[in-house]
C-alpha atoms as a PDB file:
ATOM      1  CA  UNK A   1      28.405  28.112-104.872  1.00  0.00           C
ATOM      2  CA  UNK A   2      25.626  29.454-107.225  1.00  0.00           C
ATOM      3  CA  UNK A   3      22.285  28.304-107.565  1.00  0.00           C
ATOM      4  CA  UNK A   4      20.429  27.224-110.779  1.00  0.00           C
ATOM      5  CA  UNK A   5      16.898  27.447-111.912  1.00  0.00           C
ATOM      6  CA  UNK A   6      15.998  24.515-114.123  1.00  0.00           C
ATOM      7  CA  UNK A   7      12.494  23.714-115.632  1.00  0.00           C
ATOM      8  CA  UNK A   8      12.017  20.009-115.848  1.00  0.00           C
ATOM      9  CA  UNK A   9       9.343  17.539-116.293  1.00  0.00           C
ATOM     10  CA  UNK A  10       7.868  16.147-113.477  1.00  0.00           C
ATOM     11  CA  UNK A  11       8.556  12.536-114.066  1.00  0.00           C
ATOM     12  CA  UNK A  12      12.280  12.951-114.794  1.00  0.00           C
ATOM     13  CA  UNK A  13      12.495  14.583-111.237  1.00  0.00           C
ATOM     14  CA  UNK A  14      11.037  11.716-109.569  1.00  0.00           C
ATOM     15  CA  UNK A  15      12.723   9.636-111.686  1.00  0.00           C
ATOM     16  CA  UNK A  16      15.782  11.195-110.837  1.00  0.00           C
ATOM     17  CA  UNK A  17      15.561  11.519-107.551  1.00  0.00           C
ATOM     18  CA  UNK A  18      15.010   7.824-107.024  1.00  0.00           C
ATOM     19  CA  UNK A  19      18.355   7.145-108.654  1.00  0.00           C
ATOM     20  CA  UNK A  20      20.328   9.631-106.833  1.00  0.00           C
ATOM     21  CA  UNK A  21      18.459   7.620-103.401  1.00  0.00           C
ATOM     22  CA  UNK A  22      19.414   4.608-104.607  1.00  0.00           C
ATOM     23  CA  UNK A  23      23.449   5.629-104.976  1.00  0.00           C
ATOM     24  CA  UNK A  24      23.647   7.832-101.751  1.00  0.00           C
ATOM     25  CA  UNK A  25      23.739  11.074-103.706  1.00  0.00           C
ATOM     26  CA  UNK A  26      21.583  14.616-104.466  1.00  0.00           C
ATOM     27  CA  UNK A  27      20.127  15.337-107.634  1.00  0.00           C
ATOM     28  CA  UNK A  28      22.246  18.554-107.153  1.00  0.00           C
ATOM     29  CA  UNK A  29      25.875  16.369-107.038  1.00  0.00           C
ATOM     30  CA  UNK A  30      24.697  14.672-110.334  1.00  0.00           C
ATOM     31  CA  UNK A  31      23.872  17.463-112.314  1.00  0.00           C
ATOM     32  CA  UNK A  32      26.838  19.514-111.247  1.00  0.00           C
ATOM     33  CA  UNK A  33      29.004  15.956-112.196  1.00  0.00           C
ATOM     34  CA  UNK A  34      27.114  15.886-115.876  1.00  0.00           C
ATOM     35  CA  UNK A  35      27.508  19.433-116.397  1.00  0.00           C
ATOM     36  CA  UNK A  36      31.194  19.488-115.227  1.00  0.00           C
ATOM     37  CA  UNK A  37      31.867  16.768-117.772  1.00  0.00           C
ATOM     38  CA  UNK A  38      30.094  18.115-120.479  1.00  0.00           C
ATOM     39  CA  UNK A  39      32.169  21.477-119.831  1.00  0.00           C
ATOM     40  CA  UNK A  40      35.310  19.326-119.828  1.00  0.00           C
ATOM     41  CA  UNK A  41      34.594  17.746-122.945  1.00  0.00           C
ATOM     42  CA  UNK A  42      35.170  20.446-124.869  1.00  0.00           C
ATOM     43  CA  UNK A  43      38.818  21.238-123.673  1.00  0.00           C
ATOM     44  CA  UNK A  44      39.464  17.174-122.790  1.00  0.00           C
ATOM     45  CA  UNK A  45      39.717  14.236-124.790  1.00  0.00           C
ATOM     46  CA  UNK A  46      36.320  12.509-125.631  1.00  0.00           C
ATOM     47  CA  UNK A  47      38.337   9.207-123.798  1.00  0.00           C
ATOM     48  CA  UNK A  48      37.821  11.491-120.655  1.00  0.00           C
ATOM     49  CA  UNK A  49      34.293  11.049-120.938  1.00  0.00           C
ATOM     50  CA  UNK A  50      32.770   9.155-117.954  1.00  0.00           C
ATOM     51  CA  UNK A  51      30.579   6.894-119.866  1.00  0.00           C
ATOM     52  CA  UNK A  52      33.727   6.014-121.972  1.00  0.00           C
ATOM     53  CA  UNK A  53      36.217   5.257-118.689  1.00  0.00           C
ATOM     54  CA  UNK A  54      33.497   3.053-117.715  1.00  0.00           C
ATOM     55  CA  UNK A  55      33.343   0.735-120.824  1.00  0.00           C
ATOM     56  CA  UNK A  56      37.640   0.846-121.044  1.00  0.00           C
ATOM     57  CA  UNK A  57      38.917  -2.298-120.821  1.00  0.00           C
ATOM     58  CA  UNK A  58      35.533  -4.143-121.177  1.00  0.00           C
ATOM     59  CA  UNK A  59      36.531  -6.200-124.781  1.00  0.00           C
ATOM     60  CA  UNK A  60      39.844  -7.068-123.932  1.00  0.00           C
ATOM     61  CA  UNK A  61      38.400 -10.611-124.720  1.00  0.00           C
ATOM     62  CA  UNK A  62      36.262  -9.849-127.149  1.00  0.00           C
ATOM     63  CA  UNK A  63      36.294 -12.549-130.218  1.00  0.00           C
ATOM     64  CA  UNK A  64      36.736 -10.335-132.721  1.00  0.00           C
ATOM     65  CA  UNK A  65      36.692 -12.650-135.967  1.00  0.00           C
ATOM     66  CA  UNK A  66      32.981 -14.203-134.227  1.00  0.00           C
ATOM     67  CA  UNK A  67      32.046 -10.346-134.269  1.00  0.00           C
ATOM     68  CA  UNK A  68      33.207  -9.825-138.339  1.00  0.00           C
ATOM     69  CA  UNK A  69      31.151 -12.692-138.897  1.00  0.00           C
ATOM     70  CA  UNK A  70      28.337 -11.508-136.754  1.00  0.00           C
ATOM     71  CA  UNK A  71      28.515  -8.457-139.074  1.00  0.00           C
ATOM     72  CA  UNK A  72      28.751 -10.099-142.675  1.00  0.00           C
ATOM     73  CA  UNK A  73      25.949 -12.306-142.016  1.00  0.00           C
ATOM     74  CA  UNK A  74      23.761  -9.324-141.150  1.00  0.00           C
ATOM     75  CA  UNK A  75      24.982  -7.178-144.003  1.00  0.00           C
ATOM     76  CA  UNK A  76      24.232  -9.589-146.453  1.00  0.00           C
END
């Protein structure tokens, strides 16, 4: 395993720490999971992405002609 040198501000460290306390995790695991998916995006699908897994599925009931309506009103 290699080690990595990054400069930071001090308030996303704390920040980030906090989260990674919160879900049982090190600031190391998340940054090697973000980097490893940014890597991967390049030779994966963008569907692969981990933000986009999350969201799949999540408009399967979506009203779609309420939404085209939503839209025409506002771009009036």
């Amino acid at each position: 395993m290699s080690k990595l040198t990054l400069s930071v501000n001090d308030r996303v460290v704390s920040d980030a720490k906090r989260y990674a306390k919160k879900r049982g995790i090190s600031v190391s695991k998340m940054v090697e999971d973000y980097l490893a998916s940014v890597a991967g995006a390049a030779s994966h699908d963008v569907g692969d992405a981990p933000i986009l897994r999350s969201l799949r599925g999540s408009l399967k009931k979506a009203d779609l002609k309420g939404y085209r309506k939503h839209l025409a009103a506002k771009y009036r």
